[in-house]
C-alpha atoms as a PDB file:
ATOM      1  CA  UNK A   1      94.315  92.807  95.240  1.00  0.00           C
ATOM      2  CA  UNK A   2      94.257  96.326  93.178  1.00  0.00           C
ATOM      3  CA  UNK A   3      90.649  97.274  92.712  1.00  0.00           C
ATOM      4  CA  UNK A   4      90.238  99.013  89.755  1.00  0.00           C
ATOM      5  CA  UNK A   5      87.086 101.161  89.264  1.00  0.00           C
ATOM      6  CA  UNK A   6      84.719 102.076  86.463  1.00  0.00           C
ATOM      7  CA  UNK A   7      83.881 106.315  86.724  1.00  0.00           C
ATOM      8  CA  UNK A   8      81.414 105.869  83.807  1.00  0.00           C
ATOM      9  CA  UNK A   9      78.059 105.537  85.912  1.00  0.00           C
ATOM     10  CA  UNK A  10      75.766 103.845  82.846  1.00  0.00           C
ATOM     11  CA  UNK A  11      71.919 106.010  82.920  1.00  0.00           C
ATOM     12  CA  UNK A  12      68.919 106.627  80.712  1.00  0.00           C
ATOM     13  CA  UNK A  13      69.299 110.094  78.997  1.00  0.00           C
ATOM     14  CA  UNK A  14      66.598 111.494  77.426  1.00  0.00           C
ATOM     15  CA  UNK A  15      66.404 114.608  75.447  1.00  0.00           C
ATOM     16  CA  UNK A  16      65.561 117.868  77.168  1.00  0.00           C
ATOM     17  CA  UNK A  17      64.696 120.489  74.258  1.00  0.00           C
ATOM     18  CA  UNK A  18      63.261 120.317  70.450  1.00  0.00           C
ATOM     19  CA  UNK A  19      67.022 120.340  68.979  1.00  0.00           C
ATOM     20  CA  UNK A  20      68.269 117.277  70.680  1.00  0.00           C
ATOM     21  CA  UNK A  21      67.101 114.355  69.201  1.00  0.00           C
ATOM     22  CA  UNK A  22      68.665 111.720  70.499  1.00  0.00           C
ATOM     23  CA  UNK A  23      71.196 110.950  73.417  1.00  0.00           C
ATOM     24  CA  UNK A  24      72.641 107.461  74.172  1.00  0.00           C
ATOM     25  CA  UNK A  25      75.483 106.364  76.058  1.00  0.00           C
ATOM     26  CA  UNK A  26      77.399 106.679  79.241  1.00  0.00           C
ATOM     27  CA  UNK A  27      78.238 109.732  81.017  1.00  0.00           C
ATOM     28  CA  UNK A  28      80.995 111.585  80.794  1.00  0.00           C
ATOM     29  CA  UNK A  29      80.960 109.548  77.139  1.00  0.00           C
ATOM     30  CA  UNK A  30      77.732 110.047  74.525  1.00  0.00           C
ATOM     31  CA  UNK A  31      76.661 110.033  71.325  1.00  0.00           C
ATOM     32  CA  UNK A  32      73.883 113.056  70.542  1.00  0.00           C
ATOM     33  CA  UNK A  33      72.488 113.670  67.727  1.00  0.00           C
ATOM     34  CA  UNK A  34      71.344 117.162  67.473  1.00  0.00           C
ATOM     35  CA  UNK A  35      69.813 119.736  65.003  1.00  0.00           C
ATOM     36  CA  UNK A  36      71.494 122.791  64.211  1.00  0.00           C
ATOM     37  CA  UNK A  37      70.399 125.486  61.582  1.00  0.00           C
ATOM     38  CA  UNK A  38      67.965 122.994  60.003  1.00  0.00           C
ATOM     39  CA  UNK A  39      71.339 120.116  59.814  1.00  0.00           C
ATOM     40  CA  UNK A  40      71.151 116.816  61.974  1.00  0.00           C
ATOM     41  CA  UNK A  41      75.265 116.656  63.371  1.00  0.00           C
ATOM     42  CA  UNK A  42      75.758 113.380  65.244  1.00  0.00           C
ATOM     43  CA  UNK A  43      78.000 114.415  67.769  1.00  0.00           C
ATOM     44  CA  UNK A  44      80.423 112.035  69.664  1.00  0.00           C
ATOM     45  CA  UNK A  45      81.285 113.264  73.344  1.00  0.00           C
ATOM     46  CA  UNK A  46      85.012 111.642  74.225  1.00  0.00           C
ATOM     47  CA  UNK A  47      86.639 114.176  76.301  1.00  0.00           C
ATOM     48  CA  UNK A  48      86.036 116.792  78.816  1.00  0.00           C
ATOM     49  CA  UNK A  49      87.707 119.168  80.903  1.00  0.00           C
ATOM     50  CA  UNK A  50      86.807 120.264  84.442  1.00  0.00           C
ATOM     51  CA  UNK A  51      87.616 124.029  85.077  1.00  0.00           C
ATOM     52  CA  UNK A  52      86.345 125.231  88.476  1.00  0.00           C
ATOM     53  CA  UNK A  53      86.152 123.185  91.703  1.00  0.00           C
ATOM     54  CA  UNK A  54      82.736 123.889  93.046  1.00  0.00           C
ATOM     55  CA  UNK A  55      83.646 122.373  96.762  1.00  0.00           C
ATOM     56  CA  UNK A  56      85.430 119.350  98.348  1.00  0.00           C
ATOM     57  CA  UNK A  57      83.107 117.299  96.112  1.00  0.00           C
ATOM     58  CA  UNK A  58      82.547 118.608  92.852  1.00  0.00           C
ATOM     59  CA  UNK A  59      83.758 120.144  89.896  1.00  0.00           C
ATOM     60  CA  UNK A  60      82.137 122.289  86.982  1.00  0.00           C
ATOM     61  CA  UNK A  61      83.514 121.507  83.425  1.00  0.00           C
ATOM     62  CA  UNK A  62      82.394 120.648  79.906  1.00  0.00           C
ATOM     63  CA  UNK A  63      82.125 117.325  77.864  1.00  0.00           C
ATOM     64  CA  UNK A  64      83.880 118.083  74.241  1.00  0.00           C
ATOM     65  CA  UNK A  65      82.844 116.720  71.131  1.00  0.00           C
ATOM     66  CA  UNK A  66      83.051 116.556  67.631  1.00  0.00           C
ATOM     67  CA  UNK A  67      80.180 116.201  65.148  1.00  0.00           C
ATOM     68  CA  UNK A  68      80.399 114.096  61.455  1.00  0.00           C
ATOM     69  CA  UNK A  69      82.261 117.034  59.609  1.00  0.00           C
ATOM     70  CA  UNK A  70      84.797 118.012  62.515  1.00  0.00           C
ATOM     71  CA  UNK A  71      82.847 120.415  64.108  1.00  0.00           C
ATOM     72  CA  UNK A  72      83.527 120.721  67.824  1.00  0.00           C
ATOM     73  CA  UNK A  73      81.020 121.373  70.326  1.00  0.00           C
ATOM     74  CA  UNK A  74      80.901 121.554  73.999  1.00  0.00           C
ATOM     75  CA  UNK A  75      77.869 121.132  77.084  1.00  0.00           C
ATOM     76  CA  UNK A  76      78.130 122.568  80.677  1.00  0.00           C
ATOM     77  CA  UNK A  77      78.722 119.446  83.108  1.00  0.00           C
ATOM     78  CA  UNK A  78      79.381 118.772  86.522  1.00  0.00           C
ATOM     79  CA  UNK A  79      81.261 115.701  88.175  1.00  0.00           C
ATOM     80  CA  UNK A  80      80.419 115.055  92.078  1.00  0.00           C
ATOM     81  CA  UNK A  81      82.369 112.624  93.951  1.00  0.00           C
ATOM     82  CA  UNK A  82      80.690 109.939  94.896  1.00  0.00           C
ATOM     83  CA  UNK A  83      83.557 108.065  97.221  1.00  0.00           C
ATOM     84  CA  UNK A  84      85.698 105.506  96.119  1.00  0.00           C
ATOM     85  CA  UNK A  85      87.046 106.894  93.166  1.00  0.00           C
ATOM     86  CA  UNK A  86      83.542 106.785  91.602  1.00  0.00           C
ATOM     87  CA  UNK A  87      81.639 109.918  90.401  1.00  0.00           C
ATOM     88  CA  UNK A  88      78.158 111.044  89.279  1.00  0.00           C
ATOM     89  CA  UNK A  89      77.662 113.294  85.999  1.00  0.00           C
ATOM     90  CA  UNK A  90      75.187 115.960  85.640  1.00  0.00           C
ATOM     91  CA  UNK A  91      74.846 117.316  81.843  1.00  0.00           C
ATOM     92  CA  UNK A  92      73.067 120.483  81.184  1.00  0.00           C
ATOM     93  CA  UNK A  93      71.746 119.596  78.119  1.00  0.00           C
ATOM     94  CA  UNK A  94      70.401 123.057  77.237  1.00  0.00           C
ATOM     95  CA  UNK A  95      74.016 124.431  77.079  1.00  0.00           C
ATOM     96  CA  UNK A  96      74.838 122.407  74.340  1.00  0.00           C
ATOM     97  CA  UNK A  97      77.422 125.098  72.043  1.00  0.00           C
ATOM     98  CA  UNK A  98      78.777 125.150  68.673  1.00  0.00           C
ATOM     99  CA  UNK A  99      82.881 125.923  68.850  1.00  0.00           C
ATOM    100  CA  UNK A 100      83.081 125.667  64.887  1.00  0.00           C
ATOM    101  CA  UNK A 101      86.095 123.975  63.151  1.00  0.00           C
ATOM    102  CA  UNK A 102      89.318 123.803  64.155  1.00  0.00           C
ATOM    103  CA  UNK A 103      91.627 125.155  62.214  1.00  0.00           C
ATOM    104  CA  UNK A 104      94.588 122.895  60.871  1.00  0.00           C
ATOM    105  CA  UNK A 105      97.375 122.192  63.404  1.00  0.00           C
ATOM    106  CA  UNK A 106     101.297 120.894  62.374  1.00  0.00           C
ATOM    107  CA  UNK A 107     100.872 118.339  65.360  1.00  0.00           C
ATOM    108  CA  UNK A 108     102.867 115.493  66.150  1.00  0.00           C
ATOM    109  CA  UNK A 109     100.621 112.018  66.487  1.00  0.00           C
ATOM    110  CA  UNK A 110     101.531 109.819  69.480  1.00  0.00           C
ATOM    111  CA  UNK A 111     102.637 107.490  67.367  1.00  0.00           C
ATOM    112  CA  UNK A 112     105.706 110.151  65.978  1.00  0.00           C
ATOM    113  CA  UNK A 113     106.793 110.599  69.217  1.00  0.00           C
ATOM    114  CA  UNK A 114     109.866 109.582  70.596  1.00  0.00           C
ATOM    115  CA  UNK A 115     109.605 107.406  73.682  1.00  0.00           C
ATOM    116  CA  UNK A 116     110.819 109.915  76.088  1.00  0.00           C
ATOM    117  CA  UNK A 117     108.329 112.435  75.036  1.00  0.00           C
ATOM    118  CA  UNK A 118     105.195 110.134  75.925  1.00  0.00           C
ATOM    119  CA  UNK A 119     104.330 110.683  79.169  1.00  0.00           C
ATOM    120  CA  UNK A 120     103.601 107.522  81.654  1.00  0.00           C
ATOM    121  CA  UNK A 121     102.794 106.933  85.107  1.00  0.00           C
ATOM    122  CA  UNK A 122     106.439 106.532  85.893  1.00  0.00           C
ATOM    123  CA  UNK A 123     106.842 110.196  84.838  1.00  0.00           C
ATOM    124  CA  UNK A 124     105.255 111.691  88.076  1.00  0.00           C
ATOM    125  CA  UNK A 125     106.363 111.383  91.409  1.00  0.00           C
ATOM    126  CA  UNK A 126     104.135 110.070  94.107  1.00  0.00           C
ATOM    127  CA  UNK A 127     104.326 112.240  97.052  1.00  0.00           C
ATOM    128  CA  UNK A 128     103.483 110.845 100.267  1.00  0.00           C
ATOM    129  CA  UNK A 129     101.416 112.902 102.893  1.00  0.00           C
ATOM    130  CA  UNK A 130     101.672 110.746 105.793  1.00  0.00           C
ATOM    131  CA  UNK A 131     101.202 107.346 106.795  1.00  0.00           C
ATOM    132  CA  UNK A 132      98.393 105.887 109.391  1.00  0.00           C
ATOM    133  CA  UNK A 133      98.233 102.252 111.142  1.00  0.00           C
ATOM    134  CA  UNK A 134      96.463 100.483 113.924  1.00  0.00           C
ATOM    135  CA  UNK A 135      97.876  98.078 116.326  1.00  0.00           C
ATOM    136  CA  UNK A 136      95.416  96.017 119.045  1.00  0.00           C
ATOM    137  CA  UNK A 137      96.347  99.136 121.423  1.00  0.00           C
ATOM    138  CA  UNK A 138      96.081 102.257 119.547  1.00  0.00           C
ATOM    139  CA  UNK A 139      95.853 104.230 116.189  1.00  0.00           C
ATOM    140  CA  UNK A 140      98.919 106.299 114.868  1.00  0.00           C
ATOM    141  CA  UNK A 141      99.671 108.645 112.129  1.00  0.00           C
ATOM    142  CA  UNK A 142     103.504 109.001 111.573  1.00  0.00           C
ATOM    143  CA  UNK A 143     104.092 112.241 109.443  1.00  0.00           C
ATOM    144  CA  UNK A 144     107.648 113.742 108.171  1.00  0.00           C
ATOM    145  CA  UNK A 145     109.613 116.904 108.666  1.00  0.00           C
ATOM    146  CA  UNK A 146     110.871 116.693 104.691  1.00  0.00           C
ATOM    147  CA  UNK A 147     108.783 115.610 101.625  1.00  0.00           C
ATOM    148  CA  UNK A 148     109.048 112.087 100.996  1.00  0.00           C
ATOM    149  CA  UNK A 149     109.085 110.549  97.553  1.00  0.00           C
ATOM    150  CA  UNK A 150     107.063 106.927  97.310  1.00  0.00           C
ATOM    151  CA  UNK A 151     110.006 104.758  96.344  1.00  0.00           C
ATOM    152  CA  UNK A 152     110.348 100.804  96.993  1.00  0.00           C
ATOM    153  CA  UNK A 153     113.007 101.240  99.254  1.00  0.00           C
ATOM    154  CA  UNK A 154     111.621 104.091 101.046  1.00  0.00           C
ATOM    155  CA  UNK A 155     108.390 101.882 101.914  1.00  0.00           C
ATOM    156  CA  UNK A 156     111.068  99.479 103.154  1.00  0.00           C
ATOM    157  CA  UNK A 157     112.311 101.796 105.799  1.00  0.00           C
ATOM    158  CA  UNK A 158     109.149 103.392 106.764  1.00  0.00           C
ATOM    159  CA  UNK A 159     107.615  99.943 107.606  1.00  0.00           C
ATOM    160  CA  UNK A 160     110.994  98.831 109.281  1.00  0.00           C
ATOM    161  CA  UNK A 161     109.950 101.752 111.536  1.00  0.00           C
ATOM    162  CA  UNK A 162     106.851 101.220 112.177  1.00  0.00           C
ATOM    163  CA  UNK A 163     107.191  97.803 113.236  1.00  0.00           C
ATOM    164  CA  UNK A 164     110.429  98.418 115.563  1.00  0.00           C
ATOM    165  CA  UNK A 165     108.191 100.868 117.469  1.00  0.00           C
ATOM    166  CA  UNK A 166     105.725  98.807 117.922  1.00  0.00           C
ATOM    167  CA  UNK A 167     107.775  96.285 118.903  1.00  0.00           C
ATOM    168  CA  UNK A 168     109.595  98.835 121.736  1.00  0.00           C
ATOM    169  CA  UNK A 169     106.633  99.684 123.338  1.00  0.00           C
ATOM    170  CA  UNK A 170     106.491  95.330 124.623  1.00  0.00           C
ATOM    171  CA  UNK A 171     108.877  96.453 127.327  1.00  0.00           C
ATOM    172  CA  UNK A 172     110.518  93.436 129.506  1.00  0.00           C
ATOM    173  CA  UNK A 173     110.942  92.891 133.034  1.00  0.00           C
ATOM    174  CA  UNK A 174     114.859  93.278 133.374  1.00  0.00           C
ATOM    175  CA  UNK A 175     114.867  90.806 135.991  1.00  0.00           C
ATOM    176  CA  UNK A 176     112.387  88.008 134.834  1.00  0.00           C
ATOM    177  CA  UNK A 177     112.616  88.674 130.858  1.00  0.00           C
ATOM    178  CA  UNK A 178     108.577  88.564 130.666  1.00  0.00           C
ATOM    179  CA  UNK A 179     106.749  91.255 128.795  1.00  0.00           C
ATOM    180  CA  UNK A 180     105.319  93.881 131.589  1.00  0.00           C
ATOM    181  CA  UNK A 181     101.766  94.162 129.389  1.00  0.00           C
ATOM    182  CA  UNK A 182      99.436  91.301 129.803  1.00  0.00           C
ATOM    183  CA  UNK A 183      98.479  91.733 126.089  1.00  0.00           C
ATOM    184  CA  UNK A 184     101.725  91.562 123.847  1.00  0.00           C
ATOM    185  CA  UNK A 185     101.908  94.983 121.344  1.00  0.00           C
ATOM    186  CA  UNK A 186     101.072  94.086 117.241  1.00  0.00           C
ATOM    187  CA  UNK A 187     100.303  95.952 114.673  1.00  0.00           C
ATOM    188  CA  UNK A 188      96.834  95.114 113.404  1.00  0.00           C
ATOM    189  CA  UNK A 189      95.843  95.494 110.102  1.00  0.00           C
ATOM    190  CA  UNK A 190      97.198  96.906 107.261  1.00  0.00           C
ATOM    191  CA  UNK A 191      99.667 100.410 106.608  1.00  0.00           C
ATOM    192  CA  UNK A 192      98.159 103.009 104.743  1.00  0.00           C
ATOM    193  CA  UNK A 193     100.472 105.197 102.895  1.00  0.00           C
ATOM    194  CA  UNK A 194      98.179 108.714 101.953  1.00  0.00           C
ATOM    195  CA  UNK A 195      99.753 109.904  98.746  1.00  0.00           C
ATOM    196  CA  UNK A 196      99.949 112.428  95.914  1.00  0.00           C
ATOM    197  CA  UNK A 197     101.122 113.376  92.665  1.00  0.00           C
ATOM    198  CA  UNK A 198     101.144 117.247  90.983  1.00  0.00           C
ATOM    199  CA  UNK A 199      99.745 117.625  87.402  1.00  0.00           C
ATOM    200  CA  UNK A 200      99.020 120.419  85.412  1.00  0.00           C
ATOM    201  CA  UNK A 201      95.509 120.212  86.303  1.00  0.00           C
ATOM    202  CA  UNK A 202      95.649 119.447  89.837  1.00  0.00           C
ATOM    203  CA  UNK A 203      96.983 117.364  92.823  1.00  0.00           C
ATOM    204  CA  UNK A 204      95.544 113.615  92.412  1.00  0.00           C
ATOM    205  CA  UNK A 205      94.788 112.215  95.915  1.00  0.00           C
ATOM    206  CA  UNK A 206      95.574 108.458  96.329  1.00  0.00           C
ATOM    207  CA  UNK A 207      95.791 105.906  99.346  1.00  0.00           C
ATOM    208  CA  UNK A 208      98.788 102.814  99.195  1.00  0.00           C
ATOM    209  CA  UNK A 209      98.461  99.922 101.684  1.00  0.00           C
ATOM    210  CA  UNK A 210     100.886  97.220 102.701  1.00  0.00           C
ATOM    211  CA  UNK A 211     100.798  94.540 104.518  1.00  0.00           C
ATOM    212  CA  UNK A 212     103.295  94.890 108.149  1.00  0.00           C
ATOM    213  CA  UNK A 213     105.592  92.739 105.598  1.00  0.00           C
ATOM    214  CA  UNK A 214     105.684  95.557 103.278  1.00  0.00           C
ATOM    215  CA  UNK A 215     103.555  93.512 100.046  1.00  0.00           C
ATOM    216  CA  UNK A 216     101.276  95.676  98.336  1.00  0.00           C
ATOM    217  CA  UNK A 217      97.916  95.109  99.101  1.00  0.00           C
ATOM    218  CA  UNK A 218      95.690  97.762  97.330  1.00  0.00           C
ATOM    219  CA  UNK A 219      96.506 101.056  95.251  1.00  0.00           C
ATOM    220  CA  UNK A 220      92.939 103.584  95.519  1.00  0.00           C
ATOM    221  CA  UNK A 221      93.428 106.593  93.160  1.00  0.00           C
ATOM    222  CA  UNK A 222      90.490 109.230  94.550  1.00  0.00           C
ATOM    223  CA  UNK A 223      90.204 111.492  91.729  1.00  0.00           C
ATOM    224  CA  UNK A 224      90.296 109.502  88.739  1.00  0.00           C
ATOM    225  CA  UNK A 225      88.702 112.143  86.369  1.00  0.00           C
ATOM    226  CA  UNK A 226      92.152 113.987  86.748  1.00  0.00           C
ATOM    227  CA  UNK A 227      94.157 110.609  86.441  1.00  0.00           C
ATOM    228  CA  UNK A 228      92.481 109.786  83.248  1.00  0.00           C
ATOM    229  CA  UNK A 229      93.065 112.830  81.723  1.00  0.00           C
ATOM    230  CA  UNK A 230      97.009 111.896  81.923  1.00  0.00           C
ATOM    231  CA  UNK A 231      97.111 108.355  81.391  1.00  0.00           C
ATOM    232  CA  UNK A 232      97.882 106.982  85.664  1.00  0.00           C
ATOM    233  CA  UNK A 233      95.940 104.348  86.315  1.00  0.00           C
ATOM    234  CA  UNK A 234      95.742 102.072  89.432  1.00  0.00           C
ATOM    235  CA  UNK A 235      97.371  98.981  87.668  1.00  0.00           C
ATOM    236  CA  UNK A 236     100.255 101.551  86.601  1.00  0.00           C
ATOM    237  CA  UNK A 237     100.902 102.489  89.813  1.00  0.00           C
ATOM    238  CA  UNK A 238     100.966  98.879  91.212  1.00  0.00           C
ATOM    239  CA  UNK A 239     103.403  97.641  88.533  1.00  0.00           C
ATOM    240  CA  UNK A 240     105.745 100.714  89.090  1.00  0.00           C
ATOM    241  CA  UNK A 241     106.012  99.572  93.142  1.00  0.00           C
END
C-alpha cells in the first residue's frame, strides 16, 4: 500500500500585530488580510521557498503571496521535520514584506508547452544509496562500488541477490543432505531500497520497499516540501516502478 501524506498541518492562527487583521487557513497555505498604508490587501499565500537549512531538521524560507491587485509579498517561515514526511510551520508574522508588482514577463503558460518541456517524475533519476534487510538471523546492509540507478530490472537483480545469499548461508551436510543449522536461513520482512533524486533545490531523500518477491510494497518520500515544489509525488513514483 503507498501511503501518501498530507504536509499541511491544519492550526488556529491568530493575528500578532495592529496591521494584520485576519489570518485563516493552513500552513504553509493562508489567506491574510492585512493593512498597508491605510489599504486592506487580502493576500493569498500559495507558494514558498526554503533558502537556508538550519540543521538536519529544519529549514528557513518564506511563504509568497500575492494580494487583490498583484502585489507580491513575502513572511519569514520555518519548516521542521516532523518524521514521516510530515512537517511543522512556524510563520513570523511580524516579517510580513511588501515586494511590489511584478513587472510584465513574455512567459510561456504550462499549457503552451510542448510535452517534452513539462517536467514529470519520470524526468529524474532515482538514485539508490544502499539497500538494508533482515532475515530471522541477522540484519544486513548491501551497498555498491558504482552508482546505481532505481530501474525495474535492476530491483530484479538486486533482490535475486539478496535472496541467493541468504539462501547459501543454509549449508548441507555433504553426506546426509540435511541443513547443518537447526533453524533454516529466511529473509524476514521486507527490502528497503534507501533512495535519492538531485534537483535544483536539493537532494530529496526517499525509502522503496519490496516484498523478497520483488512487489512494491510502500514508496516514503522524506522531504516532501522539496518534492512538491517539482511536481514528484509518492503515487508518481509507484506508477513509474
Amino acid at each position: 500500500m503507498i501511503r501518501l501524506k498530507n504536509i499541511l498541518i491544519e492550526q488556529d492562527s491568530k493575528a500578532p500585530q495592529d496591521n494584520m487583521i485576519d489570518i485563516k487557513g493552513s500552513a504553509p497555505y493562508y489567506t491574510a488580510v492585512y493593512r498597508h498604508q491605510g489599504k486592506n490587501y487580502k493576500i493569498e499565500f500559495e507558494d514558498y521557498e526554503l533558502m537556508d537549512q538550519v540543521d538536519d531538521y529544519a529549514w528557513s524560507g518564506e511563504l509568497l503571496g500575492v494580494d487583490q491587485e498583484g502585489g507580491e509579498w513575502a513572511v519569514m517561515c520555518q519548516a521542521i521535520t516532523l518524521g514521516g514526511g510530515d512537517y511543522d510551520w512556524e510563520v513570523d508574522w511580524d516579517t510580513v514584506q511588501y515586494q511590489g508588482t511584478p513587472k510584465p514577463k513574455n512567459e510561456m503558460r504550462l499549457k503552451d508547452l510542448m510535452p517534452e518541456q513539462i517536467k514529470t517524475t519520470n524526468d529524474y533519476d532515482i538514485m539508490i544509496n544502499y539497500v538494508e534487510y533482515d532475515t530471522n538471523f541477522r540484519n544486513s546492509t548491501l551497498t555498491f562500488k558504482e552508482e546505481l540507478t532505481l530501474e525495474p530490472y535492476i530491483v530484479e537483480e538486486i533482490i535475486e541477490q539478496i535472496n541467493d545469499e541468504v539462501e547459501s548461508e543454509n549449508i548441507k551436510n555433504p553426506e546426509t543432505g540435511e541443513y547443518q543449522y537447526d533453524i533454516t536461513r529466511i529473509l524476514d520482512g521486507n527490502i528497503k531500497f534507501d533512495c535519492y533524486i538531485d534537483t535544483e533545490s536539493g537532494q530529496i531523500d526517499l525509502t522503496i520497499t519490496y516484498s523478497d518477491e520483488g512487489m512494491l510494497e510502500d514508496v516514503d518520500i522524506n522531504d516532501q516540501f522539496i518534492a512538491d515544489k517539482y511536481g514528484i509525488t509518492e503515487m508518481g513514483i509507484a506508477e513509474r516502478l
